[in-house]
PDB file of N, CA and C in Angstrom:
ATOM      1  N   UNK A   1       0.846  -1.180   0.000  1.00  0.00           N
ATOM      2  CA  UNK A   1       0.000   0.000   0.000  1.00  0.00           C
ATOM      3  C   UNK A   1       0.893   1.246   0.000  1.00  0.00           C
ATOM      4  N   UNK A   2       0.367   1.838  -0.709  1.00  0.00           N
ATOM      5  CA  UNK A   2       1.173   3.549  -1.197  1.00  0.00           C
ATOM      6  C   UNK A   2       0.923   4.185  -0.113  1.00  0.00           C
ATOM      7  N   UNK A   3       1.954   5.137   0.382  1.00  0.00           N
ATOM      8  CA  UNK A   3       1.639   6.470   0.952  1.00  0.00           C
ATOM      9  C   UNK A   3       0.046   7.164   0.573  1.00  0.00           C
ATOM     10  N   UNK A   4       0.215   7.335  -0.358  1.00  0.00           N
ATOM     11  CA  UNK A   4      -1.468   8.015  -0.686  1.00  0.00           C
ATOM     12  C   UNK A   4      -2.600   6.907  -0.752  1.00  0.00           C
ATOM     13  N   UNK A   5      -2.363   5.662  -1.174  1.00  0.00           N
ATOM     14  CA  UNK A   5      -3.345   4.691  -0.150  1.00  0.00           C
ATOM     15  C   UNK A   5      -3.707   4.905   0.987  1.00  0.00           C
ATOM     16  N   UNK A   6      -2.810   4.942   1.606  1.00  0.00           N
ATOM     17  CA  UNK A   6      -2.888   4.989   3.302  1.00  0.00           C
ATOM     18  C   UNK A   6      -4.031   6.411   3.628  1.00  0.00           C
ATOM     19  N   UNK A   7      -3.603   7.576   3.032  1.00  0.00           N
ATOM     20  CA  UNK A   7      -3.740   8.729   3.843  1.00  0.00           C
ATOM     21  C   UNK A   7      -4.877   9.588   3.075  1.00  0.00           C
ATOM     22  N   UNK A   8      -4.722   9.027   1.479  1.00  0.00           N
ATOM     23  CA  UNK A   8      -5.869   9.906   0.745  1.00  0.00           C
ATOM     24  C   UNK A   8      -7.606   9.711   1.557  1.00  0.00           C
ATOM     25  N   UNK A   9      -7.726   8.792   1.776  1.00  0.00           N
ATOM     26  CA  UNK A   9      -9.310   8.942   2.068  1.00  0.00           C
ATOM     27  C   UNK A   9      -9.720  10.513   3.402  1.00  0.00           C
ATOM     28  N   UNK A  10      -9.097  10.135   4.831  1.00  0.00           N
ATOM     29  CA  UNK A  10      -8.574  11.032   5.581  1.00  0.00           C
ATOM     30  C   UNK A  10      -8.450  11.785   4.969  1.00  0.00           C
ATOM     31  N   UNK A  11      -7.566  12.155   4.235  1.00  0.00           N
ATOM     32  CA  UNK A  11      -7.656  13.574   4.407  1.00  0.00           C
ATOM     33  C   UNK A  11      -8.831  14.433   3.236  1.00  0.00           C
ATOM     34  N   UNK A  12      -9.327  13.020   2.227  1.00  0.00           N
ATOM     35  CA  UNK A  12     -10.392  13.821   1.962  1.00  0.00           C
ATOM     36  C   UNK A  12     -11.907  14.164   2.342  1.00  0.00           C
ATOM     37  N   UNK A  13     -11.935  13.558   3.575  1.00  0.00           N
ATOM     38  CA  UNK A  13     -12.836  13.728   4.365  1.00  0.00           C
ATOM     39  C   UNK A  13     -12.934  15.135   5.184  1.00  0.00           C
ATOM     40  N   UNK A  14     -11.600  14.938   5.609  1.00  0.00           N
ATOM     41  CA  UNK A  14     -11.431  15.911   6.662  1.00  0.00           C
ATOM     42  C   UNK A  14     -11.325  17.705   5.708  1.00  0.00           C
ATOM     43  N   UNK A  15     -11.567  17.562   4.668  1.00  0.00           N
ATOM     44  CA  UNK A  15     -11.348  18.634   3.722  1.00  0.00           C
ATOM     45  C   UNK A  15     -12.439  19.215   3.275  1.00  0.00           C
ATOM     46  N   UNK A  16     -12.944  19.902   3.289  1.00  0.00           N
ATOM     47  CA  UNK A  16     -14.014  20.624   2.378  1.00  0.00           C
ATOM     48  C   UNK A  16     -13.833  20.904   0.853  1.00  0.00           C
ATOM     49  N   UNK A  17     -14.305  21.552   0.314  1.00  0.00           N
ATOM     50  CA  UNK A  17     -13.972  22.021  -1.007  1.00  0.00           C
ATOM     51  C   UNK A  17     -13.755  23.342  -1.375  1.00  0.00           C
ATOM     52  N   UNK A  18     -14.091  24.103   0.023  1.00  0.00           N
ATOM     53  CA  UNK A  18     -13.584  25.715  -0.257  1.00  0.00           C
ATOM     54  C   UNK A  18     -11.511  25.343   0.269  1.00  0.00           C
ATOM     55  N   UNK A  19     -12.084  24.479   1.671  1.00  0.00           N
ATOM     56  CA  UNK A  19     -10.447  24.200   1.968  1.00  0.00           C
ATOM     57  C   UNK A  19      -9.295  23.563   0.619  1.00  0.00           C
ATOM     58  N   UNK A  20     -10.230  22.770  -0.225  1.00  0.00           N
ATOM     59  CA  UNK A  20      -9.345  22.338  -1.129  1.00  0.00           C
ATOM     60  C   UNK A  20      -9.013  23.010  -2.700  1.00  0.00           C
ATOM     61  N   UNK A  21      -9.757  24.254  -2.865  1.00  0.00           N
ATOM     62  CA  UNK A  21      -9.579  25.165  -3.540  1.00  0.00           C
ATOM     63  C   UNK A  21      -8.315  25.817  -3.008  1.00  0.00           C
ATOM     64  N   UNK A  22      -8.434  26.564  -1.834  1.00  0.00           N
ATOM     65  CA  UNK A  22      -7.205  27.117  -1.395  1.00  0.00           C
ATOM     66  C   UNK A  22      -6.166  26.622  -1.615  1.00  0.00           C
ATOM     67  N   UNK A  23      -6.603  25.308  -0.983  1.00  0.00           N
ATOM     68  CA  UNK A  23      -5.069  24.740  -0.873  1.00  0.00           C
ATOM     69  C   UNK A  23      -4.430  24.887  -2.503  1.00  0.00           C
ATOM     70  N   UNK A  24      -5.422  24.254  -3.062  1.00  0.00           N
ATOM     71  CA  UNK A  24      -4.840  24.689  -4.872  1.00  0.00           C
ATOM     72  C   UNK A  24      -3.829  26.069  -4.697  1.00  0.00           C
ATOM     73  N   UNK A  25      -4.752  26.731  -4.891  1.00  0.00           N
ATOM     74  CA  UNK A  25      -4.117  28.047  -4.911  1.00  0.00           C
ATOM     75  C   UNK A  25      -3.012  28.433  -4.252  1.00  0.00           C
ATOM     76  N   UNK A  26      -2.978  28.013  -3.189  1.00  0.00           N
ATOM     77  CA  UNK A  26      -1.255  28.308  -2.234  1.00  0.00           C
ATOM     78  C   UNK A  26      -0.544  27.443  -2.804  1.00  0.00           C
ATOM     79  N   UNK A  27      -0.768  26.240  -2.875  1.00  0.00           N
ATOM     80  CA  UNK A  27       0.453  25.553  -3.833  1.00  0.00           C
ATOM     81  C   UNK A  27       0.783  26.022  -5.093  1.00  0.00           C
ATOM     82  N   UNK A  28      -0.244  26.303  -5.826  1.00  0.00           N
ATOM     83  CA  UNK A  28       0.182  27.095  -7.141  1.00  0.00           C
ATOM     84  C   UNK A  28       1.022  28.444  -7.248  1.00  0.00           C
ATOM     85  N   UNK A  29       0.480  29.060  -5.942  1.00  0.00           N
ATOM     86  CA  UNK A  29       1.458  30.305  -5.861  1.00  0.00           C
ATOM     87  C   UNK A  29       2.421  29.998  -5.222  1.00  0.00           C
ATOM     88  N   UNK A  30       2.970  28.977  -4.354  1.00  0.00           N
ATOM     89  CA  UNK A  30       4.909  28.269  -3.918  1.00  0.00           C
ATOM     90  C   UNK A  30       5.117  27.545  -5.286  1.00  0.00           C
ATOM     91  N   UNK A  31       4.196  27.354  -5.978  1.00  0.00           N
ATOM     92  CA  UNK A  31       5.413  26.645  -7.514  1.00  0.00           C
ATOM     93  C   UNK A  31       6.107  27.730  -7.946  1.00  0.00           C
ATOM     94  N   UNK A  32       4.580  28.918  -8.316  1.00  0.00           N
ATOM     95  CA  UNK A  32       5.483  30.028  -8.869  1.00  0.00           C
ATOM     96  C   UNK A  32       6.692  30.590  -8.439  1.00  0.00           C
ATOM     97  N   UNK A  33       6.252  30.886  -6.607  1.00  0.00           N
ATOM     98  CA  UNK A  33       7.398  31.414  -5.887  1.00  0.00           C
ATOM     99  C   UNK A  33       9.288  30.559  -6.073  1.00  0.00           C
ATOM    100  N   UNK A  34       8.842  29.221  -5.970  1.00  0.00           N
ATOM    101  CA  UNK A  34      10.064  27.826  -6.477  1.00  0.00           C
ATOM    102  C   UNK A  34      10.445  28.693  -7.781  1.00  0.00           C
ATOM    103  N   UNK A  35       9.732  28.826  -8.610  1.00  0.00           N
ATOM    104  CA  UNK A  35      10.264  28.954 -10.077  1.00  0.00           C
ATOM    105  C   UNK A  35      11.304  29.938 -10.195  1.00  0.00           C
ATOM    106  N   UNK A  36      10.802  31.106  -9.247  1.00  0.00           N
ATOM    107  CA  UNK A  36      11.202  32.288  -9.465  1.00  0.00           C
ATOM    108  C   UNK A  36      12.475  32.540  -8.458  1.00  0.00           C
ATOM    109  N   UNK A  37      12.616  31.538  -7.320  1.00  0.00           N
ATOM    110  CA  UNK A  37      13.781  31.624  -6.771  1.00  0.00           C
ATOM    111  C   UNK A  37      14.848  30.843  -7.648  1.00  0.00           C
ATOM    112  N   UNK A  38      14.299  29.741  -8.281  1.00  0.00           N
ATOM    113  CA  UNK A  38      15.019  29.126  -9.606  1.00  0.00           C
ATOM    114  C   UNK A  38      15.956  29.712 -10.520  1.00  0.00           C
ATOM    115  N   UNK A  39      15.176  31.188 -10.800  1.00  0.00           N
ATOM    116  CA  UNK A  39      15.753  31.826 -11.821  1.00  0.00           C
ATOM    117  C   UNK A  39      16.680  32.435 -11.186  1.00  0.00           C
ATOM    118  N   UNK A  40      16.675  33.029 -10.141  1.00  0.00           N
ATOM    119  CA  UNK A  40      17.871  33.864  -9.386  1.00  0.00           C
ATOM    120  C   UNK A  40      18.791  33.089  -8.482  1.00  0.00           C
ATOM    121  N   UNK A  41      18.537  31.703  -8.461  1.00  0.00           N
ATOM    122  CA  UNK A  41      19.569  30.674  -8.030  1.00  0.00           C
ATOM    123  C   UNK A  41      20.365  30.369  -9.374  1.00  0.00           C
ATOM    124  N   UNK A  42      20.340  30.385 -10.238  1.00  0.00           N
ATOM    125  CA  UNK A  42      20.516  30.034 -11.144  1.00  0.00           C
ATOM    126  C   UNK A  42      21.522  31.800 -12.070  1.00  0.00           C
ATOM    127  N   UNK A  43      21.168  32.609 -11.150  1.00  0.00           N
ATOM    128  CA  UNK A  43      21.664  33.766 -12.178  1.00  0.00           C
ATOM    129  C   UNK A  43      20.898  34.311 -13.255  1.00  0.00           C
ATOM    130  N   UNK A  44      19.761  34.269 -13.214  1.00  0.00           N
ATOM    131  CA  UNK A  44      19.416  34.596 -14.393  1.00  0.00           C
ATOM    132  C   UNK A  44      19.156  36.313 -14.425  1.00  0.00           C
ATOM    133  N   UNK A  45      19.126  36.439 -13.170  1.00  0.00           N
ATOM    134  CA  UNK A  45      18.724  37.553 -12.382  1.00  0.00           C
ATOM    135  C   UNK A  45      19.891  38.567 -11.804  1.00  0.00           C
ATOM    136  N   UNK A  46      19.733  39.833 -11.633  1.00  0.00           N
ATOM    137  CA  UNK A  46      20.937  40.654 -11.221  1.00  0.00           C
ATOM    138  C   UNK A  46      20.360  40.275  -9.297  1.00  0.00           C
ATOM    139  N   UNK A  47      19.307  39.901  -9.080  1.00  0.00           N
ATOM    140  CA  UNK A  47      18.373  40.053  -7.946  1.00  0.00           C
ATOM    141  C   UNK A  47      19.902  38.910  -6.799  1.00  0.00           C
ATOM    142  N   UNK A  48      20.520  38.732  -6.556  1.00  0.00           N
ATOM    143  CA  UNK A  48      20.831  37.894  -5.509  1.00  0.00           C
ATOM    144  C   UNK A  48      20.391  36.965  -4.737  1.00  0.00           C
ATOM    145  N   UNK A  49      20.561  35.556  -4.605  1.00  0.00           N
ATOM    146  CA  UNK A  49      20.328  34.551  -3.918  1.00  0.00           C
ATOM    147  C   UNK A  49      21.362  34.102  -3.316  1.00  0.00           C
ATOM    148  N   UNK A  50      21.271  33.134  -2.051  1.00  0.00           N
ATOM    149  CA  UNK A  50      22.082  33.088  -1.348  1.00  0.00           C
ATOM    150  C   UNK A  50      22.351  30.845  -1.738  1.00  0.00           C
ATOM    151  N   UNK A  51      20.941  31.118  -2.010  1.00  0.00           N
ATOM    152  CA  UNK A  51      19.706  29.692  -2.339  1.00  0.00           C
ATOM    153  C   UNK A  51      21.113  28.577  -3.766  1.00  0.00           C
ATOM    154  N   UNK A  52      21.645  27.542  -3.158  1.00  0.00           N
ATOM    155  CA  UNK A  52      21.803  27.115  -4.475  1.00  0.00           C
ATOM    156  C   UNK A  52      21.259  26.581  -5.317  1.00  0.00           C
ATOM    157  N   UNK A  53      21.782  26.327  -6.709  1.00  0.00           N
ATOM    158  CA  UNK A  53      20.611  25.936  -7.812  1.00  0.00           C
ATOM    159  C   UNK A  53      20.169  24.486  -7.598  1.00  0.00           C
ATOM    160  N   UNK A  54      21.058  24.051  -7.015  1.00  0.00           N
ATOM    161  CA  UNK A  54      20.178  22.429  -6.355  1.00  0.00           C
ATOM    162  C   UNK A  54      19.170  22.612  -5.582  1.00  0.00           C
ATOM    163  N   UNK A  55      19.668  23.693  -4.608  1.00  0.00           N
ATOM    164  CA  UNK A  55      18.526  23.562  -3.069  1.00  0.00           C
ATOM    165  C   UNK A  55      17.062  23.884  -4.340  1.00  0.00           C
ATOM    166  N   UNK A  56      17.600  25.329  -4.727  1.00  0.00           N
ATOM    167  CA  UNK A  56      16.253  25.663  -5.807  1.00  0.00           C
ATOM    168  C   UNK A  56      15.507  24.946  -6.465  1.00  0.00           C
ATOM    169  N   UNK A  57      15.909  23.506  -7.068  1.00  0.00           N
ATOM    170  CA  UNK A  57      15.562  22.752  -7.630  1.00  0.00           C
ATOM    171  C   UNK A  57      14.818  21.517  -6.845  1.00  0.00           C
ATOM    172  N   UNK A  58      15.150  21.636  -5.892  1.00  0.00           N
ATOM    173  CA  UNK A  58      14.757  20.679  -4.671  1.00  0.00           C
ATOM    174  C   UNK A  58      13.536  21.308  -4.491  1.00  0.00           C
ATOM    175  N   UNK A  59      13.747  22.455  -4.256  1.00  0.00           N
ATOM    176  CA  UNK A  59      12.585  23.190  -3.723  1.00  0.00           C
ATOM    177  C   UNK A  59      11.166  23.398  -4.825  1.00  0.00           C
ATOM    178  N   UNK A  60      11.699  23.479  -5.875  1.00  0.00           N
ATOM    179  CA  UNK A  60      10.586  23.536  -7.212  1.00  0.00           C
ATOM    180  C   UNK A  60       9.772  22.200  -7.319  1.00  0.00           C
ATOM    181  N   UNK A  61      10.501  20.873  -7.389  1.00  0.00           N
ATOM    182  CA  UNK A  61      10.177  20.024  -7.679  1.00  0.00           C
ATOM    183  C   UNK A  61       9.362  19.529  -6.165  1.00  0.00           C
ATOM    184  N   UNK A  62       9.417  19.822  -4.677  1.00  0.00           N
ATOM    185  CA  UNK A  62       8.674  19.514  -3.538  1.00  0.00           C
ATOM    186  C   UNK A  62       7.341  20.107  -4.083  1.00  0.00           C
ATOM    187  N   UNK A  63       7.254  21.486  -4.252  1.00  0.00           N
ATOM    188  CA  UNK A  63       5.902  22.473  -4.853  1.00  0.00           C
ATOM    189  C   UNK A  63       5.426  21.592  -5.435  1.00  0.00           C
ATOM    190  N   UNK A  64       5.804  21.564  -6.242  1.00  0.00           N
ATOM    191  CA  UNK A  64       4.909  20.601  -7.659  1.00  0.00           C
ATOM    192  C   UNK A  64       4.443  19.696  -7.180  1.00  0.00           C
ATOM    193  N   UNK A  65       5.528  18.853  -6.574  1.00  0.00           N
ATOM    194  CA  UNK A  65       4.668  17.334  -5.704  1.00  0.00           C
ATOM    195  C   UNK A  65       3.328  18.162  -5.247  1.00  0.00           C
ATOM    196  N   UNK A  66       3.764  18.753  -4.172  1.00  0.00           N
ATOM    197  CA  UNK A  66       2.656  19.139  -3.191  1.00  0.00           C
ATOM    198  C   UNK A  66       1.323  19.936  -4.325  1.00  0.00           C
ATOM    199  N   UNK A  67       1.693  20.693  -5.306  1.00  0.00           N
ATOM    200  CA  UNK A  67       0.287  20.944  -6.280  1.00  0.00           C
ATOM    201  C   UNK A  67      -0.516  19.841  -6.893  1.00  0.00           C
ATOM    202  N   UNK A  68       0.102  18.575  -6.972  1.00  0.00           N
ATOM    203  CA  UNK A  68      -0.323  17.428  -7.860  1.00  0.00           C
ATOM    204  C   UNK A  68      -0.541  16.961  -6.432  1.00  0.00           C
ATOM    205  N   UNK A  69      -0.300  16.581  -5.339  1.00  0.00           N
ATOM    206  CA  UNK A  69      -0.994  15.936  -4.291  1.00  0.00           C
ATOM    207  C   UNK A  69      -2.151  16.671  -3.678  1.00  0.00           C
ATOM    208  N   UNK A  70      -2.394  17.789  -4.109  1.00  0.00           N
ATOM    209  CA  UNK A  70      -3.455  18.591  -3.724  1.00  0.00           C
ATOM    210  C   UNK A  70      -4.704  18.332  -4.716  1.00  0.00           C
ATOM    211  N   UNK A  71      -4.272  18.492  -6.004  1.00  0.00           N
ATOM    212  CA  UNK A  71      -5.177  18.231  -7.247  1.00  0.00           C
ATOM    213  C   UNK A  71      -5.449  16.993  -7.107  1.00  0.00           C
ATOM    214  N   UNK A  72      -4.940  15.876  -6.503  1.00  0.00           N
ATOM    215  CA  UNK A  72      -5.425  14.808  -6.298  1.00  0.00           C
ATOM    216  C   UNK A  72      -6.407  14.411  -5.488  1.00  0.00           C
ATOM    217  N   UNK A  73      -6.167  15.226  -4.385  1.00  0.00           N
ATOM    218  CA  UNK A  73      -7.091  15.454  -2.763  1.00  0.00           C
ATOM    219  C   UNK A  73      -8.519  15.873  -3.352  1.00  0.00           C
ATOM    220  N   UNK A  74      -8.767  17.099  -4.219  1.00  0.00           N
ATOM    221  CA  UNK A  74      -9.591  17.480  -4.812  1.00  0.00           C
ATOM    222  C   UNK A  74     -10.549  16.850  -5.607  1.00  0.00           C
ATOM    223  N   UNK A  75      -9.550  15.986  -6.249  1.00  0.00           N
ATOM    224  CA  UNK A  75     -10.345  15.005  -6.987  1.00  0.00           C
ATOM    225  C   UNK A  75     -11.328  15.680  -8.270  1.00  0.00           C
ATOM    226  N   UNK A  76     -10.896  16.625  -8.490  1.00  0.00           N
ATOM    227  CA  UNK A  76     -11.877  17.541  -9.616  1.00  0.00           C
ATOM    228  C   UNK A  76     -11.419  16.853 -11.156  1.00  0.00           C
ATOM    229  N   UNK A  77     -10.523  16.750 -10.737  1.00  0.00           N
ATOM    230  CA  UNK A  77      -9.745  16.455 -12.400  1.00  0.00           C
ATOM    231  C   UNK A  77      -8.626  14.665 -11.827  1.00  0.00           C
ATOM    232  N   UNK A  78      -8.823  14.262 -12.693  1.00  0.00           N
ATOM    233  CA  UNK A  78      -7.546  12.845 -12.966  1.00  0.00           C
ATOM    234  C   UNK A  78      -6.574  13.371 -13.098  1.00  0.00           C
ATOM    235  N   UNK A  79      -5.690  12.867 -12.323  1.00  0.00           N
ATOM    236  CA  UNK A  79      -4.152  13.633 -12.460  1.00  0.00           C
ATOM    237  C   UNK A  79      -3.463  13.066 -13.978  1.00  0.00           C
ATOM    238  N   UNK A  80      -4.418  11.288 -14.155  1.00  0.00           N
ATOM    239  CA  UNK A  80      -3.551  10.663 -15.289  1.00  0.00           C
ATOM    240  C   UNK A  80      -3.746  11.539 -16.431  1.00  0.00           C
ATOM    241  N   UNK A  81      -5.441  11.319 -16.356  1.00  0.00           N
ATOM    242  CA  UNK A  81      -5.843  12.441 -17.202  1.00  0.00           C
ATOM    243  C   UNK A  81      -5.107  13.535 -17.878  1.00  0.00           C
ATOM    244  N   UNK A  82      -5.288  14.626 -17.133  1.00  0.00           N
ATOM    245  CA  UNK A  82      -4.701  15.518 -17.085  1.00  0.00           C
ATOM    246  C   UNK A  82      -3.277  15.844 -17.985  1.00  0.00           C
ATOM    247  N   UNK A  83      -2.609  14.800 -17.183  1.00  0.00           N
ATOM    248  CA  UNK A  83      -0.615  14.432 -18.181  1.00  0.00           C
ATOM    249  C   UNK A  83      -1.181  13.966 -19.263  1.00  0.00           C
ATOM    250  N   UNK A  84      -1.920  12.622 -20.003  1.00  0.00           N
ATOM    251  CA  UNK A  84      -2.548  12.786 -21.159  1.00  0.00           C
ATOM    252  C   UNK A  84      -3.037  13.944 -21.966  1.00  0.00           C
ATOM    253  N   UNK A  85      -3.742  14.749 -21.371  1.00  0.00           N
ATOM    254  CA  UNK A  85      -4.349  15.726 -21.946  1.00  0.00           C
ATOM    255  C   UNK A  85      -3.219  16.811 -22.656  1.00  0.00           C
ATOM    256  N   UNK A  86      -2.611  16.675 -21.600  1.00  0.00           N
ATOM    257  CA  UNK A  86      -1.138  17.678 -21.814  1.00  0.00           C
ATOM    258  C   UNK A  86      -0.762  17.718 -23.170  1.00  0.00           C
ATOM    259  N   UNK A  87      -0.410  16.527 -23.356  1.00  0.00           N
ATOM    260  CA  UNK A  87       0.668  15.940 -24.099  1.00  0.00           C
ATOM    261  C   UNK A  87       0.033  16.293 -25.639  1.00  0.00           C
ATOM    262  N   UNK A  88      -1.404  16.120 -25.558  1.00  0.00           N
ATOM    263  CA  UNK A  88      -2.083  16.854 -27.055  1.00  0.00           C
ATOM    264  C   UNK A  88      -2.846  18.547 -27.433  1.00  0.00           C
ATOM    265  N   UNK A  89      -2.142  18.750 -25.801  1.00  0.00           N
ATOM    266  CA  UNK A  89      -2.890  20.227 -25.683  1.00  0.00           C
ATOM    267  C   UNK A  89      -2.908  20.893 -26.753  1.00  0.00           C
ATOM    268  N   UNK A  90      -3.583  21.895 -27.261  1.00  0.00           N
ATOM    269  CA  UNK A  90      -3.551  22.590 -28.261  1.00  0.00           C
ATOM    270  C   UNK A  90      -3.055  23.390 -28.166  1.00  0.00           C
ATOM    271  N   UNK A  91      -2.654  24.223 -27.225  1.00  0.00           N
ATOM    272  CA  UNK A  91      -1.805  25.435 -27.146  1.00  0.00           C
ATOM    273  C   UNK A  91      -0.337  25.114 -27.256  1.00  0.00           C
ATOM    274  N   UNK A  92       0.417  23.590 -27.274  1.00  0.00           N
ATOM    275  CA  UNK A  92       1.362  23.593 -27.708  1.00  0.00           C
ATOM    276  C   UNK A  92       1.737  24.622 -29.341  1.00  0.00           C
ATOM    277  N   UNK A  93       0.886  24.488 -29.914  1.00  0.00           N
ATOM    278  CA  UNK A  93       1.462  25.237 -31.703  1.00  0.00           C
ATOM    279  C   UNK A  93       1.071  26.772 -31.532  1.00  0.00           C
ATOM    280  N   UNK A  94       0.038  27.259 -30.649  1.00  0.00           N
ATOM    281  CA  UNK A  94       0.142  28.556 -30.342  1.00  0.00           C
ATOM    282  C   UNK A  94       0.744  29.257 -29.910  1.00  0.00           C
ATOM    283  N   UNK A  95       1.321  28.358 -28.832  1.00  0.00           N
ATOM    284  CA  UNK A  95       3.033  28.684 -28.168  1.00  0.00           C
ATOM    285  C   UNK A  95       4.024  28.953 -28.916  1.00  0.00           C
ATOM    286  N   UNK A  96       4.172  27.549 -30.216  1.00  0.00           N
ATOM    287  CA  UNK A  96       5.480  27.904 -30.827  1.00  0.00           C
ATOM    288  C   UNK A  96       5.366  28.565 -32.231  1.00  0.00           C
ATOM    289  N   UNK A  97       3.877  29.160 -32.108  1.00  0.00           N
ATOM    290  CA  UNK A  97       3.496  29.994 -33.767  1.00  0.00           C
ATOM    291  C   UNK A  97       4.015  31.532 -32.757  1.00  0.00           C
ATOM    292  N   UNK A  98       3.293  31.341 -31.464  1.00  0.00           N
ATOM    293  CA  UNK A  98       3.793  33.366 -30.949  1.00  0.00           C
ATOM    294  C   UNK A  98       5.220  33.222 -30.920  1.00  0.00           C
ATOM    295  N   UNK A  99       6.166  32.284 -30.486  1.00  0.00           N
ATOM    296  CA  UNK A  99       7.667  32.220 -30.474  1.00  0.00           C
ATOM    297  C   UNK A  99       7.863  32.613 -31.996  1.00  0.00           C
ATOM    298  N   UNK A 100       7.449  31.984 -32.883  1.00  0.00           N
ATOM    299  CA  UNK A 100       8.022  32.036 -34.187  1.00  0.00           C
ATOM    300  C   UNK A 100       7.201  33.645 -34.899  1.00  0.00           C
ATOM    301  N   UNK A 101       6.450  34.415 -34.387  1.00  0.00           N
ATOM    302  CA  UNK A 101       5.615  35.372 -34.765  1.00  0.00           C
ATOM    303  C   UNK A 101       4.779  34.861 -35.903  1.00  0.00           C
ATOM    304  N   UNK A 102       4.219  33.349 -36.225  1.00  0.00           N
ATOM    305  CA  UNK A 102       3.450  33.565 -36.946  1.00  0.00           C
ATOM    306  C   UNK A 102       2.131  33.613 -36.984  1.00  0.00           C
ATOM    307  N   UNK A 103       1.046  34.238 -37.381  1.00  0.00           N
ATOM    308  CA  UNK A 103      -0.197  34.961 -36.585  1.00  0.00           C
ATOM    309  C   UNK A 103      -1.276  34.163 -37.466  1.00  0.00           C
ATOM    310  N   UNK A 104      -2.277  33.878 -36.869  1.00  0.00           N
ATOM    311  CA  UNK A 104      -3.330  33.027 -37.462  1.00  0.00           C
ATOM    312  C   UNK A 104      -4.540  34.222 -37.632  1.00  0.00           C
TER     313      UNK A 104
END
């Protein structure tokens, strides 16, 4: 039995759905926050970090866990789903038509 075997039911009991909105949302805003210490661990930035680009990376990739263990808690969407869905999204060629400037 998985870790989230064990613990998913609990805690989706004990959760509401305004509580599990939030929680979305605070995890989504520590990915961003991860990302963005990323970039200035990393130099990308004149901004200074003290943070190395491992710890940074450590730290990006915990977020994420914790956004995908939240979206799971929620249960609104399939996480498998979801990575499927990805993978044929359509905004992939809109992405790389605005990179390339070409305009539909």
């Amino acid at each position: 039995m998985t870790e989230k075997e064990k613990y998913l039911p609990e805690i989706r009991t004990a959760l509401g759905p305004r509580s599990l909105l939030e929680s979305i949302a605070e995890e989504a805003s520590e990915v961003a926050q991860a990302a963005l210490k990323m970039v200035r661990a990393k130099g990308l930035s004149g901004n200074y970090t003290p943070v190395t680009e491992e710890s940074a990376r450590e730290k990006l990739f915990e977020e994420l866990l914790d956004l995908l263990a939240v979206l799971d808690v929620a249960n609104i969407f399939d996480i498998q789903n979801l990575l499927n869905e990805e993978a044929e999204y359509w905004k992939w060629k809109r992405w790389r038509d605005r990179l390339y400037g070409v305009e539909h």
